[in-house]
PDB file of N, CA and C in Angstrom:
ATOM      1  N   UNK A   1     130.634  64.400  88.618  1.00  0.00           N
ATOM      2  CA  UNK A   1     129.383  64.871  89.165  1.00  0.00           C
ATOM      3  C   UNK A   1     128.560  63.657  89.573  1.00  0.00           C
ATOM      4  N   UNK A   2     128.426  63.841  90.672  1.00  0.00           N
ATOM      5  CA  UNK A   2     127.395  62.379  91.236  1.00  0.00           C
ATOM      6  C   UNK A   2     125.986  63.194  91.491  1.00  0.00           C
ATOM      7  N   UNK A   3     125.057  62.045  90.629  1.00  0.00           N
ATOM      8  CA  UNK A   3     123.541  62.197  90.420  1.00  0.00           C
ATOM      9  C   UNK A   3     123.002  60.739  91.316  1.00  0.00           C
ATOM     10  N   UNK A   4     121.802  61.228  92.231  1.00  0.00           N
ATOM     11  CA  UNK A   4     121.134  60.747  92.960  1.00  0.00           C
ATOM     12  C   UNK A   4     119.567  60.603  92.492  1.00  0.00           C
ATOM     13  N   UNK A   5     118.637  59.338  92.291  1.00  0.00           N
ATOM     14  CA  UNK A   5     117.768  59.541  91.707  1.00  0.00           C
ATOM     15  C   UNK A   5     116.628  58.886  92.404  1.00  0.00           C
ATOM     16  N   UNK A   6     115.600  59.063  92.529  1.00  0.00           N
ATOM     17  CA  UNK A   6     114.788  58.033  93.480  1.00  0.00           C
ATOM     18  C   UNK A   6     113.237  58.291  93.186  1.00  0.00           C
ATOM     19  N   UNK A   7     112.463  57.201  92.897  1.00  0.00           N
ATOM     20  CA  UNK A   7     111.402  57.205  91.937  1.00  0.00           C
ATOM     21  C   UNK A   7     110.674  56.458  93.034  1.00  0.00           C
ATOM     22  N   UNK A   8     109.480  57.264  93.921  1.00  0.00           N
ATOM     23  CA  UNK A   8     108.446  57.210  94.451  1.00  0.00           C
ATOM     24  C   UNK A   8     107.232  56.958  94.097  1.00  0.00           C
ATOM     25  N   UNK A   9     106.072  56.082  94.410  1.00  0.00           N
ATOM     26  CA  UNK A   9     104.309  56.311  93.847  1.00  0.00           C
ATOM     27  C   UNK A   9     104.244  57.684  93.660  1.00  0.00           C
ATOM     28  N   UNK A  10     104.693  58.724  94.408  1.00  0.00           N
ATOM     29  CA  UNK A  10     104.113  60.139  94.855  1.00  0.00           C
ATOM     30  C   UNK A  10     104.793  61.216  94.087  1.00  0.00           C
ATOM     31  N   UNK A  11     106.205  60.773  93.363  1.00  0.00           N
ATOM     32  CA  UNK A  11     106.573  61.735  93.030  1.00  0.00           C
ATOM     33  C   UNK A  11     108.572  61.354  92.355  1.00  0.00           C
ATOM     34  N   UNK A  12     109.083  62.113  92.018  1.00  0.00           N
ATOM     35  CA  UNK A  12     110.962  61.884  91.706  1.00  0.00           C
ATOM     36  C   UNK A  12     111.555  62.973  92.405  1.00  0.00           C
ATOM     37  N   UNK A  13     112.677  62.506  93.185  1.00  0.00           N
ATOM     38  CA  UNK A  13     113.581  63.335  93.837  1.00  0.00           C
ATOM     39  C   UNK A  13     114.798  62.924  92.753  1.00  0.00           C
ATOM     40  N   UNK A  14     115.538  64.120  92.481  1.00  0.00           N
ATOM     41  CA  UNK A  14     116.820  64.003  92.110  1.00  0.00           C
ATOM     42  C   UNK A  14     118.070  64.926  93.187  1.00  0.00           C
ATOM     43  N   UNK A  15     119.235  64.209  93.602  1.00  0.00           N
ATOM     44  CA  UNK A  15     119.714  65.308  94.300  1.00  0.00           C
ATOM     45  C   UNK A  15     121.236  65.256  93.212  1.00  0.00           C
ATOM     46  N   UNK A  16     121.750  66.680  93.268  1.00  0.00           N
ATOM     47  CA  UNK A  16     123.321  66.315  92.960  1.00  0.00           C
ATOM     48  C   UNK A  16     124.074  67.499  93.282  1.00  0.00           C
ATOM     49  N   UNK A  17     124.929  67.931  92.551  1.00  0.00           N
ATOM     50  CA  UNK A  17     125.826  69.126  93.196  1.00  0.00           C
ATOM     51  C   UNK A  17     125.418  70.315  93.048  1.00  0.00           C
ATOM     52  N   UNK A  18     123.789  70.346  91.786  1.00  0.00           N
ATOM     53  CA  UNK A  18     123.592  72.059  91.813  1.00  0.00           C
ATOM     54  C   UNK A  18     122.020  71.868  92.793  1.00  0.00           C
ATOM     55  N   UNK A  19     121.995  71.146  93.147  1.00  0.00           N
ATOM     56  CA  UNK A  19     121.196  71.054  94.165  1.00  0.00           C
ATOM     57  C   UNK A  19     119.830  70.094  94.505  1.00  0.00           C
ATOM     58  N   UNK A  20     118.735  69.945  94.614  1.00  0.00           N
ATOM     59  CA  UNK A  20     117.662  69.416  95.051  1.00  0.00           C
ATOM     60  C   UNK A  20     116.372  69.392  94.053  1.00  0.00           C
ATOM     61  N   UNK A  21     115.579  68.640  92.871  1.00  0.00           N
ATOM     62  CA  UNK A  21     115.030  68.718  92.224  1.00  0.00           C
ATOM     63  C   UNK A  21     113.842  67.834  92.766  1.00  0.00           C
ATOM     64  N   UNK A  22     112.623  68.536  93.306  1.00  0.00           N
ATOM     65  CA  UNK A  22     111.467  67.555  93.215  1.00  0.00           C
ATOM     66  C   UNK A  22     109.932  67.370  92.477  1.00  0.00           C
ATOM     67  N   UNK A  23     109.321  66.137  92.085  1.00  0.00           N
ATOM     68  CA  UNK A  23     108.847  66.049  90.975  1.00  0.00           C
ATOM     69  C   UNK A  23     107.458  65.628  91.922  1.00  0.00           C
ATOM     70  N   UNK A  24     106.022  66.491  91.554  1.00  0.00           N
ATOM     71  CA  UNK A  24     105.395  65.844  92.644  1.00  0.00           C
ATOM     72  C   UNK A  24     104.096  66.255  92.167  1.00  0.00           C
ATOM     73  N   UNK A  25     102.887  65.475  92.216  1.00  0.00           N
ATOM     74  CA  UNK A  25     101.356  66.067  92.209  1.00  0.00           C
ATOM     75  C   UNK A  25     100.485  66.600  93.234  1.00  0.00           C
ATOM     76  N   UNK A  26     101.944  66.584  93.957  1.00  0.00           N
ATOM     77  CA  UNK A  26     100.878  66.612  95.234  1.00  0.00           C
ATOM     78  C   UNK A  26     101.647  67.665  96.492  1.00  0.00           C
ATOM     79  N   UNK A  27     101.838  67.798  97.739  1.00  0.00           N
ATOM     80  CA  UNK A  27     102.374  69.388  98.517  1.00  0.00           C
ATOM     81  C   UNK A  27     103.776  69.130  98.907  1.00  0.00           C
ATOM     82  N   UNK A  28     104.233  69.646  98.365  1.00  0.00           N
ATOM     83  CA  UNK A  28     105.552  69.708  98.906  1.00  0.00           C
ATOM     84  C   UNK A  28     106.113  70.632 100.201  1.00  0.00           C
ATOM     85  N   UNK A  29     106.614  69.990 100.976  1.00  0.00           N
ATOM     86  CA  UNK A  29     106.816  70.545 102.365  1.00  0.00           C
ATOM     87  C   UNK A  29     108.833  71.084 102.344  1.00  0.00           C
ATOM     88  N   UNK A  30     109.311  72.034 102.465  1.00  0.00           N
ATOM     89  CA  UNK A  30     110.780  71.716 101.990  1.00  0.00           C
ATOM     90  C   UNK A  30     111.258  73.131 103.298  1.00  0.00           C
ATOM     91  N   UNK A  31     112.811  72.768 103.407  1.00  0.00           N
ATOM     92  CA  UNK A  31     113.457  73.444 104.224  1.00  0.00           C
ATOM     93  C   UNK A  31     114.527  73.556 103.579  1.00  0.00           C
ATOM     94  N   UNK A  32     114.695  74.721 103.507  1.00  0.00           N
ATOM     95  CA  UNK A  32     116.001  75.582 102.745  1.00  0.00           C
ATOM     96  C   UNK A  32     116.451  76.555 102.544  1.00  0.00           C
ATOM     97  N   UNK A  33     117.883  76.897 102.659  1.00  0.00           N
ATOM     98  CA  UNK A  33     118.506  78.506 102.799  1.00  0.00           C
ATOM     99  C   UNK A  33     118.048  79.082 101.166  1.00  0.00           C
ATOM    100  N   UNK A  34     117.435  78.657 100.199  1.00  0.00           N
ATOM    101  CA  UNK A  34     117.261  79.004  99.282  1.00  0.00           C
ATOM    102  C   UNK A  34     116.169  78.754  98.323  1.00  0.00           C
ATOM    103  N   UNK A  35     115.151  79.280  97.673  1.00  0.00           N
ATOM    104  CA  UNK A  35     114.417  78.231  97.026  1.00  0.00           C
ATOM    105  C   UNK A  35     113.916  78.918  95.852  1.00  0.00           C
ATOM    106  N   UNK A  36     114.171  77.991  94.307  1.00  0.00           N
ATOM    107  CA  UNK A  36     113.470  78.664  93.206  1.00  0.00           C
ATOM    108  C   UNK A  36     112.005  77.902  92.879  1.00  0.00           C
ATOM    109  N   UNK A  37     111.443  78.737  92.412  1.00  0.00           N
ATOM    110  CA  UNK A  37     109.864  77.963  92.144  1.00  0.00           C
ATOM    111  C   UNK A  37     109.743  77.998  90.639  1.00  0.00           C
ATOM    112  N   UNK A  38     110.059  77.306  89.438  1.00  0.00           N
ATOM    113  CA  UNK A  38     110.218  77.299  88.022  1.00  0.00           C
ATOM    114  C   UNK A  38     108.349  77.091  87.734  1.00  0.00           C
ATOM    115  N   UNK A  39     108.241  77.852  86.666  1.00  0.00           N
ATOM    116  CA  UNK A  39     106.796  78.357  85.803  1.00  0.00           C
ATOM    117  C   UNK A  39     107.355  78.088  84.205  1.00  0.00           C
ATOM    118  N   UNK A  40     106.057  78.723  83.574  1.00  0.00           N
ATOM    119  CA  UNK A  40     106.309  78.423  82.002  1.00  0.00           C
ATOM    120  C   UNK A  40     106.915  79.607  81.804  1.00  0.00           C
ATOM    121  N   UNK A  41     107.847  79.823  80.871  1.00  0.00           N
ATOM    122  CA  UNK A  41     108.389  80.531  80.433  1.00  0.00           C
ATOM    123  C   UNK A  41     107.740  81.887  79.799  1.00  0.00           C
ATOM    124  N   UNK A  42     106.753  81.681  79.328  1.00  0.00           N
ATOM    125  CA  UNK A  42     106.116  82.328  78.403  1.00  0.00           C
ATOM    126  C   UNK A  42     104.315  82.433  79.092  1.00  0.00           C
ATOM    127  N   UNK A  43     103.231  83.175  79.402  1.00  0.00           N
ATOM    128  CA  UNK A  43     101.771  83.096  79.947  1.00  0.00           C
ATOM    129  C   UNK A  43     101.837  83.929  78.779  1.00  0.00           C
ATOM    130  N   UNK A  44     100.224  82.910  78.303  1.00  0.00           N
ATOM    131  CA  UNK A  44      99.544  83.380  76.700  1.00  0.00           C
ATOM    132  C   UNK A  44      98.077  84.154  77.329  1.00  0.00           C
ATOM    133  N   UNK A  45      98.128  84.892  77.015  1.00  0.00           N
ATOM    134  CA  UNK A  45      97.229  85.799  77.542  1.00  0.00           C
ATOM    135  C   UNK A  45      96.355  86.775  76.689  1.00  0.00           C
ATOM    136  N   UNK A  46      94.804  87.176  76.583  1.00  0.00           N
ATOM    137  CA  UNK A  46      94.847  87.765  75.409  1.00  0.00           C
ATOM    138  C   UNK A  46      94.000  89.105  75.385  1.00  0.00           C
ATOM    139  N   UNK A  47      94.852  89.882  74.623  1.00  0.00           N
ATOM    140  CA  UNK A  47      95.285  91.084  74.184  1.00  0.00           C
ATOM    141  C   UNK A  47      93.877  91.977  75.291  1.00  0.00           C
ATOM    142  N   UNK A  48      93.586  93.033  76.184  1.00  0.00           N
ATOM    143  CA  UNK A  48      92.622  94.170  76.704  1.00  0.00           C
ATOM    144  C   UNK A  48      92.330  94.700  75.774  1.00  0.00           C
ATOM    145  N   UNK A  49      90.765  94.682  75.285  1.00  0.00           N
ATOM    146  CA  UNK A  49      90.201  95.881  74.618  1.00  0.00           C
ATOM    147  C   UNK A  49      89.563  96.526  75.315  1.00  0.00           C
ATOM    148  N   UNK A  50      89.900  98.017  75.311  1.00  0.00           N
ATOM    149  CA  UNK A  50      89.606  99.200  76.301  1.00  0.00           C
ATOM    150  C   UNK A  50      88.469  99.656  75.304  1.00  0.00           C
ATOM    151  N   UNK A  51      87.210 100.215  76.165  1.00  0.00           N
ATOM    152  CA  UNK A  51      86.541 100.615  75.325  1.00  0.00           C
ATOM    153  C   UNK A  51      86.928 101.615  74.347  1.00  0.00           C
ATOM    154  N   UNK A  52      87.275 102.860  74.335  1.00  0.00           N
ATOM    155  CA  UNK A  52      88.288 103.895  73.975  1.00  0.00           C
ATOM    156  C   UNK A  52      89.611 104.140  73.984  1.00  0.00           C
ATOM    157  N   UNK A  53      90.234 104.549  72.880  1.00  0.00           N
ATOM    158  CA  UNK A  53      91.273 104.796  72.866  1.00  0.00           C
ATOM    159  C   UNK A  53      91.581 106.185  73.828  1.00  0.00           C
ATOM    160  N   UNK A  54      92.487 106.087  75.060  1.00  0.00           N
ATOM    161  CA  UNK A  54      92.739 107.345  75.375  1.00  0.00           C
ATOM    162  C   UNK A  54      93.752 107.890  74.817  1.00  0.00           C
ATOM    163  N   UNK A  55      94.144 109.450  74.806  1.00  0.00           N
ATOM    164  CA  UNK A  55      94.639 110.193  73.914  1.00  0.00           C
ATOM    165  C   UNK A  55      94.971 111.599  74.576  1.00  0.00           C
ATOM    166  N   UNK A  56      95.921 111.773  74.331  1.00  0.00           N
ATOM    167  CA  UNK A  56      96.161 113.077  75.213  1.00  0.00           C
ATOM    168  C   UNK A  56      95.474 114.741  75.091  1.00  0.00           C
ATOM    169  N   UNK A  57      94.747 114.415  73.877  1.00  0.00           N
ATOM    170  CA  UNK A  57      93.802 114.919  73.351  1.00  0.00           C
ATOM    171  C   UNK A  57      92.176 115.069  74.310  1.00  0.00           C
ATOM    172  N   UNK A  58      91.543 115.051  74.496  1.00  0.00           N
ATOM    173  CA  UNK A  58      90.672 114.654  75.425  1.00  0.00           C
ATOM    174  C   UNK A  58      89.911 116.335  75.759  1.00  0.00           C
ATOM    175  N   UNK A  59      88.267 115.759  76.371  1.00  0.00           N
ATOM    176  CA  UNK A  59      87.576 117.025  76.548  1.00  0.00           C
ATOM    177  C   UNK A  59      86.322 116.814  77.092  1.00  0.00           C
ATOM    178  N   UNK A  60      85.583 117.083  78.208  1.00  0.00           N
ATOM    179  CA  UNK A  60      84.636 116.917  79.023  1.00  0.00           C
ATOM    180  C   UNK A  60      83.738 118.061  79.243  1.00  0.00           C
ATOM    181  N   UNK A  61      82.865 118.006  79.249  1.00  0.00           N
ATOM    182  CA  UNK A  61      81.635 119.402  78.588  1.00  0.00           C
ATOM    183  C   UNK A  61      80.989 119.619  80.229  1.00  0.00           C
ATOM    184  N   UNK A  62      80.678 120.282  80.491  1.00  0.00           N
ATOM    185  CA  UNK A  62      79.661 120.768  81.560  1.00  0.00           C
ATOM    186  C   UNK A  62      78.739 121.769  81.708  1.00  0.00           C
ATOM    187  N   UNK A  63      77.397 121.724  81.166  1.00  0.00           N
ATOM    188  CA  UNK A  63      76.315 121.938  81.273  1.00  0.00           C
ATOM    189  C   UNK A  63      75.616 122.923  82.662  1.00  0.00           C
ATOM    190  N   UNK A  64      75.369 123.954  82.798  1.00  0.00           N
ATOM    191  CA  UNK A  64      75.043 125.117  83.694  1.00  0.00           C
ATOM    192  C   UNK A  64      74.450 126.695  82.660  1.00  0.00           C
ATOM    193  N   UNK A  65      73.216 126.854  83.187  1.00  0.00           N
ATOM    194  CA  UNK A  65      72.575 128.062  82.656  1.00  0.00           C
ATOM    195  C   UNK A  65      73.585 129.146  83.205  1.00  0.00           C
ATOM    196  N   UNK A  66      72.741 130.476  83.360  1.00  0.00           N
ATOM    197  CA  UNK A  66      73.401 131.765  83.493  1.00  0.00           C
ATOM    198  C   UNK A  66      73.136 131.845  85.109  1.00  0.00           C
ATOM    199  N   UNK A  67      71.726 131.362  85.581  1.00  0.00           N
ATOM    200  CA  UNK A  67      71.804 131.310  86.726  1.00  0.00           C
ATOM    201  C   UNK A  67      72.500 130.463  87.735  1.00  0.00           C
ATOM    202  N   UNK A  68      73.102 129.225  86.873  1.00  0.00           N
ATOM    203  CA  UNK A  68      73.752 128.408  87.502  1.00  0.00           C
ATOM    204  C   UNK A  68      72.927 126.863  87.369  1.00  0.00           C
ATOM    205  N   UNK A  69      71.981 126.592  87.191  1.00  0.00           N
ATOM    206  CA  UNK A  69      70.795 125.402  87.350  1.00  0.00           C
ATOM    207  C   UNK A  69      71.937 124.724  86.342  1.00  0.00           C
ATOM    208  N   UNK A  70      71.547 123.187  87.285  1.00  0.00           N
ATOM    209  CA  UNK A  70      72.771 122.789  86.711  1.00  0.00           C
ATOM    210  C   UNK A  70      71.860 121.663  85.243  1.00  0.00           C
ATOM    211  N   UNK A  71      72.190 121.366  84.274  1.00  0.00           N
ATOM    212  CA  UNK A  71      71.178 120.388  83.100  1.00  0.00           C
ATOM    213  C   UNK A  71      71.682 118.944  84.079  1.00  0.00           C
ATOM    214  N   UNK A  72      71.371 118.695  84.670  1.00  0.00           N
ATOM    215  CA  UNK A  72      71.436 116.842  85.115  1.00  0.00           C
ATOM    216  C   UNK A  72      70.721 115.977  84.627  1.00  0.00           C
ATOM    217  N   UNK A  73      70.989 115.241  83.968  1.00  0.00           N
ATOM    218  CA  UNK A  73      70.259 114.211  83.551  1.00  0.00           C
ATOM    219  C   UNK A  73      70.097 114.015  81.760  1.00  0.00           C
ATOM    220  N   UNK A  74      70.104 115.040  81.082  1.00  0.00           N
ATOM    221  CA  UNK A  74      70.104 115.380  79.973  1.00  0.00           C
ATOM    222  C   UNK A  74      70.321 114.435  78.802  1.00  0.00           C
ATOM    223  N   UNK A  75      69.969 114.466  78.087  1.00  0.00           N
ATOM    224  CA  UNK A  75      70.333 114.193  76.668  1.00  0.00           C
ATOM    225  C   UNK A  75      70.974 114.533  76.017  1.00  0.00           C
ATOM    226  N   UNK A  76      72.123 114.386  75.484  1.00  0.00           N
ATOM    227  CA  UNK A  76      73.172 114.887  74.792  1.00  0.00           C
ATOM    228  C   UNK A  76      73.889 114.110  73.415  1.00  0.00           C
ATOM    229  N   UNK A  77      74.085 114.749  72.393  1.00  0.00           N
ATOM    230  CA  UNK A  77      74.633 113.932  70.882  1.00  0.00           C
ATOM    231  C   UNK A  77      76.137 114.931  71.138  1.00  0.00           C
ATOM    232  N   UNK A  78      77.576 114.267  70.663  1.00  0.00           N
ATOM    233  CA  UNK A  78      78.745 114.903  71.006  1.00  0.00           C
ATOM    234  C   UNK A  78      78.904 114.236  69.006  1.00  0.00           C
ATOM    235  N   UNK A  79      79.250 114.917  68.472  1.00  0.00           N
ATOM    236  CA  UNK A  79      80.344 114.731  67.371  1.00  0.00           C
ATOM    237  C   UNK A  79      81.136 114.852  66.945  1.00  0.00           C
ATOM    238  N   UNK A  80      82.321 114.005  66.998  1.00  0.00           N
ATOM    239  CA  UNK A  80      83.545 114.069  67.054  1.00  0.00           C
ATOM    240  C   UNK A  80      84.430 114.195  65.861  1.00  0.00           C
ATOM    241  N   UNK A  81      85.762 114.589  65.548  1.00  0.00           N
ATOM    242  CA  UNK A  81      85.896 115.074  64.675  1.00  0.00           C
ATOM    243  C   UNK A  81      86.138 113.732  63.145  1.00  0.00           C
ATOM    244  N   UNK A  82      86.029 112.831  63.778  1.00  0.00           N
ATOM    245  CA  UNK A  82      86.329 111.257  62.712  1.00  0.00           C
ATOM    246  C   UNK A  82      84.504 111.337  62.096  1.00  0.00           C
ATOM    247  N   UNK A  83      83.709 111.750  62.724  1.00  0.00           N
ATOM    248  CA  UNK A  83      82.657 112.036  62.291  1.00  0.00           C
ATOM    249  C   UNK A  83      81.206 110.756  62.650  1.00  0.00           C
ATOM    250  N   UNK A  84      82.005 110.568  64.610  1.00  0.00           N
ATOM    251  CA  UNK A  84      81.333 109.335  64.899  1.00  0.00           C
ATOM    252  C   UNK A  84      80.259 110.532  65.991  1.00  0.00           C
ATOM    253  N   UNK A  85      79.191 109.549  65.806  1.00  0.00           N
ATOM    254  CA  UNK A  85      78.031 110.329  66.627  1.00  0.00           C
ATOM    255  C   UNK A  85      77.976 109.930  67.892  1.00  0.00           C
ATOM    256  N   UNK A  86      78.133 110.285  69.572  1.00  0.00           N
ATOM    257  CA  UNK A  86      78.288 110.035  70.507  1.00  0.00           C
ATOM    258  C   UNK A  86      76.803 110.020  71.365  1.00  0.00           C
ATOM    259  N   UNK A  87      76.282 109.208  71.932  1.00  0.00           N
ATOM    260  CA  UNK A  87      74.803 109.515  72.326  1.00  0.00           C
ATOM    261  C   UNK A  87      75.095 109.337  74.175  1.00  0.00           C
ATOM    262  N   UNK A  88      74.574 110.401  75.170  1.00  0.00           N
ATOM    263  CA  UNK A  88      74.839 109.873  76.483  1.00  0.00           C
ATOM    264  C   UNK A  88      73.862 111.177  76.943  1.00  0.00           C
ATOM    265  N   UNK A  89      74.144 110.598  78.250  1.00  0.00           N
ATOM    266  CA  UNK A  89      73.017 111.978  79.153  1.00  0.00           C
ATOM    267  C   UNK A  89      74.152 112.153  80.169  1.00  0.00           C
ATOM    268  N   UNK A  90      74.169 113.322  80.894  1.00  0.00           N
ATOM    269  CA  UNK A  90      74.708 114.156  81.557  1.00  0.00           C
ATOM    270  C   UNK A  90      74.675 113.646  82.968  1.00  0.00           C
ATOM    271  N   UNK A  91      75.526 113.870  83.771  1.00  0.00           N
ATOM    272  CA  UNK A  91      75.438 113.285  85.004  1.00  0.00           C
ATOM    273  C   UNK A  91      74.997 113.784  86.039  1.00  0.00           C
ATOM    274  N   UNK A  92      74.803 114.081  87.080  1.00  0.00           N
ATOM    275  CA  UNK A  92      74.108 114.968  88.680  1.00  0.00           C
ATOM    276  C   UNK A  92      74.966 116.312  88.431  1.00  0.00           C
ATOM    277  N   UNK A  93      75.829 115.914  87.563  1.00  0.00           N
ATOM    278  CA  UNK A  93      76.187 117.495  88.296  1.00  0.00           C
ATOM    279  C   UNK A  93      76.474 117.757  86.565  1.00  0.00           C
ATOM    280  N   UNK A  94      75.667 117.624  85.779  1.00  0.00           N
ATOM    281  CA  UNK A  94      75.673 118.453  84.087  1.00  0.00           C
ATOM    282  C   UNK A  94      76.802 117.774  83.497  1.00  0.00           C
ATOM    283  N   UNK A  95      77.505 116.856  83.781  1.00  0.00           N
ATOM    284  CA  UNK A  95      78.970 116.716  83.068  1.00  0.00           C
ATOM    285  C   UNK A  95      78.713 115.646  82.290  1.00  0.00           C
ATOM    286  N   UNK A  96      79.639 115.786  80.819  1.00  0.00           N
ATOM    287  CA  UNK A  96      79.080 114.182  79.834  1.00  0.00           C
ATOM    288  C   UNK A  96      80.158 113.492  80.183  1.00  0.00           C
ATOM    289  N   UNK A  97      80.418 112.892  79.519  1.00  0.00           N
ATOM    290  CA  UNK A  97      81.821 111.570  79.428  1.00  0.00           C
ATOM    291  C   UNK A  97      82.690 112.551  78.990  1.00  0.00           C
ATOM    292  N   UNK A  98      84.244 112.362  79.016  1.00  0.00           N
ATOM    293  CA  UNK A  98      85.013 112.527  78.386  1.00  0.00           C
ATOM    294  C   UNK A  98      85.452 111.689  76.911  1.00  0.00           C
ATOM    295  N   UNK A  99      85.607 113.092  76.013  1.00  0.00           N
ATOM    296  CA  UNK A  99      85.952 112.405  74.750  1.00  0.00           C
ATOM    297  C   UNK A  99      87.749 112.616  74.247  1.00  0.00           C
ATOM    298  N   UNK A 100      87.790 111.670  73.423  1.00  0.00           N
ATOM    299  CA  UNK A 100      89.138 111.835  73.694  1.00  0.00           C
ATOM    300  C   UNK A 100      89.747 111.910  72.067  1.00  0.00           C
ATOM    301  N   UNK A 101      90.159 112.459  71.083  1.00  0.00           N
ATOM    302  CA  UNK A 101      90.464 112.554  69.766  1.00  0.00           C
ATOM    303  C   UNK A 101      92.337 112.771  69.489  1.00  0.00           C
ATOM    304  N   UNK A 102      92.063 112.534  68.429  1.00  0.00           N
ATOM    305  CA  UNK A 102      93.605 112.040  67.842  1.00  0.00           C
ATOM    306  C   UNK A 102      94.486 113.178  68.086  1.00  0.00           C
ATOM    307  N   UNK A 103      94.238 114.323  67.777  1.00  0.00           N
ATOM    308  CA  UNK A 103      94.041 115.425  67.645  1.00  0.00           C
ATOM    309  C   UNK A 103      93.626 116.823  68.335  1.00  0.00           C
ATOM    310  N   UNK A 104      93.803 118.141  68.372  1.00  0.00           N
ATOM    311  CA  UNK A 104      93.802 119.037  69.032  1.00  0.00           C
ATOM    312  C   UNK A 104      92.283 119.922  68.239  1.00  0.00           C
ATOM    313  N   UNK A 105      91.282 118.780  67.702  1.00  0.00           N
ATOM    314  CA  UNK A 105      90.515 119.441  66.806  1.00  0.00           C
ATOM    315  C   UNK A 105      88.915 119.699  68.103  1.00  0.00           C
ATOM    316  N   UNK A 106      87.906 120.220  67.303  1.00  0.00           N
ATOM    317  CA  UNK A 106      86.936 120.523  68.000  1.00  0.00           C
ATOM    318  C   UNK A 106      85.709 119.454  67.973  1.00  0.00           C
ATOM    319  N   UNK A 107      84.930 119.055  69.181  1.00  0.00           N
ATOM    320  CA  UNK A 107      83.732 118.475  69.647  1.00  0.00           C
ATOM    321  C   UNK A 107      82.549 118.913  69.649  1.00  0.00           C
ATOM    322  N   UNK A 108      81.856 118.907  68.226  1.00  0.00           N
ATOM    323  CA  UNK A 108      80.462 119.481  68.582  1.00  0.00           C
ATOM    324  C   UNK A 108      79.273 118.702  69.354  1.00  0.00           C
ATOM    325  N   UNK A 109      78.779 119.524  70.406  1.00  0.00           N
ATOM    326  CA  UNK A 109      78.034 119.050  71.219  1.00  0.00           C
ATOM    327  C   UNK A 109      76.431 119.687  71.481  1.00  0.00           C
ATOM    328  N   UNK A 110      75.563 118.993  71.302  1.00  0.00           N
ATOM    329  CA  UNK A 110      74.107 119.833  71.834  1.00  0.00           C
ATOM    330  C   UNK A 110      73.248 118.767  72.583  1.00  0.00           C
ATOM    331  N   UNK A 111      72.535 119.668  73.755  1.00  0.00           N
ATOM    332  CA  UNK A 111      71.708 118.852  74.727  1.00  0.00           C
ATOM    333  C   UNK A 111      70.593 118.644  73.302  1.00  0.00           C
ATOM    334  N   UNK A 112      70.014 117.745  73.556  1.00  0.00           N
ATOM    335  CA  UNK A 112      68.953 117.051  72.797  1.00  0.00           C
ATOM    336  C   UNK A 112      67.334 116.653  73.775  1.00  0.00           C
ATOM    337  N   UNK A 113      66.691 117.800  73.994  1.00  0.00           N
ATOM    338  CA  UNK A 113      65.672 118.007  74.518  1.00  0.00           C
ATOM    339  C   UNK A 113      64.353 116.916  73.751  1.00  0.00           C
ATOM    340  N   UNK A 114      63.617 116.113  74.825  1.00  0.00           N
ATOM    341  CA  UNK A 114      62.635 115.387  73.908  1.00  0.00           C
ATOM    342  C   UNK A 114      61.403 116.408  74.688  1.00  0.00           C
ATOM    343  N   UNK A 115      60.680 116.447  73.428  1.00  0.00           N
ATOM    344  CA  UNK A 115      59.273 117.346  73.907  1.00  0.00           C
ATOM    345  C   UNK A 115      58.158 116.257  73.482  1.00  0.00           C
TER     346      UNK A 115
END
């Protein structure tokens, strides 16, 4: 196996029979029927915390009288079945957030009127 080696200010070329290796800080310009671009093996990256766990479980409330008037804007407490207290207001069209539980259990919910 014949190795070719050549040590530049700018950079190291090696050439030999599995092919073309160049070593450089700076742009490499290259012409070739083939070309691999080598990275780190491994990108350390760290971990997404989603605000909520989603869950296939899940449930979204919507707010409308008998006549239809829709509650927009509202005040609303949701309690969920782990026994965490949910605080939000209702959106343009009466709807809260979706909640999402472990479980196939029930969401108690009441608008919370300030007088």
């Amino acid at each position: 196996m014949s190795k070719l080696l050549l040590h530049t200010l700018y950079g190291v070329i090696t050439e030999s029979n599995e092919g073309i290796e160049l070593g450089t800080a700076e742009n490499v310009y290259i012409k070739s029927n083939a070309l691999q671009k080598m990275g780190p093996k491994k990108i350390e990256y760290p971990d997404i915390e989603l605000p909520q766990k989603i869950t296939e479980s899940g449930i979204r409330f919507h707010f409308v009288d008998e006549q239809g008037m829709v509650y927009a804007n509202e005040p609303y407490i949701a309690e969920l079945p782990d026994g965490r207290k949910i605080h939000g207001l209702t959106d343009e069209d009466g709807r809260t957030k979706a909640f999402y539980t472990d479980s196939l259990e029930s969401v108690n919910i009441q608008l919370v009127r300030l007088i």
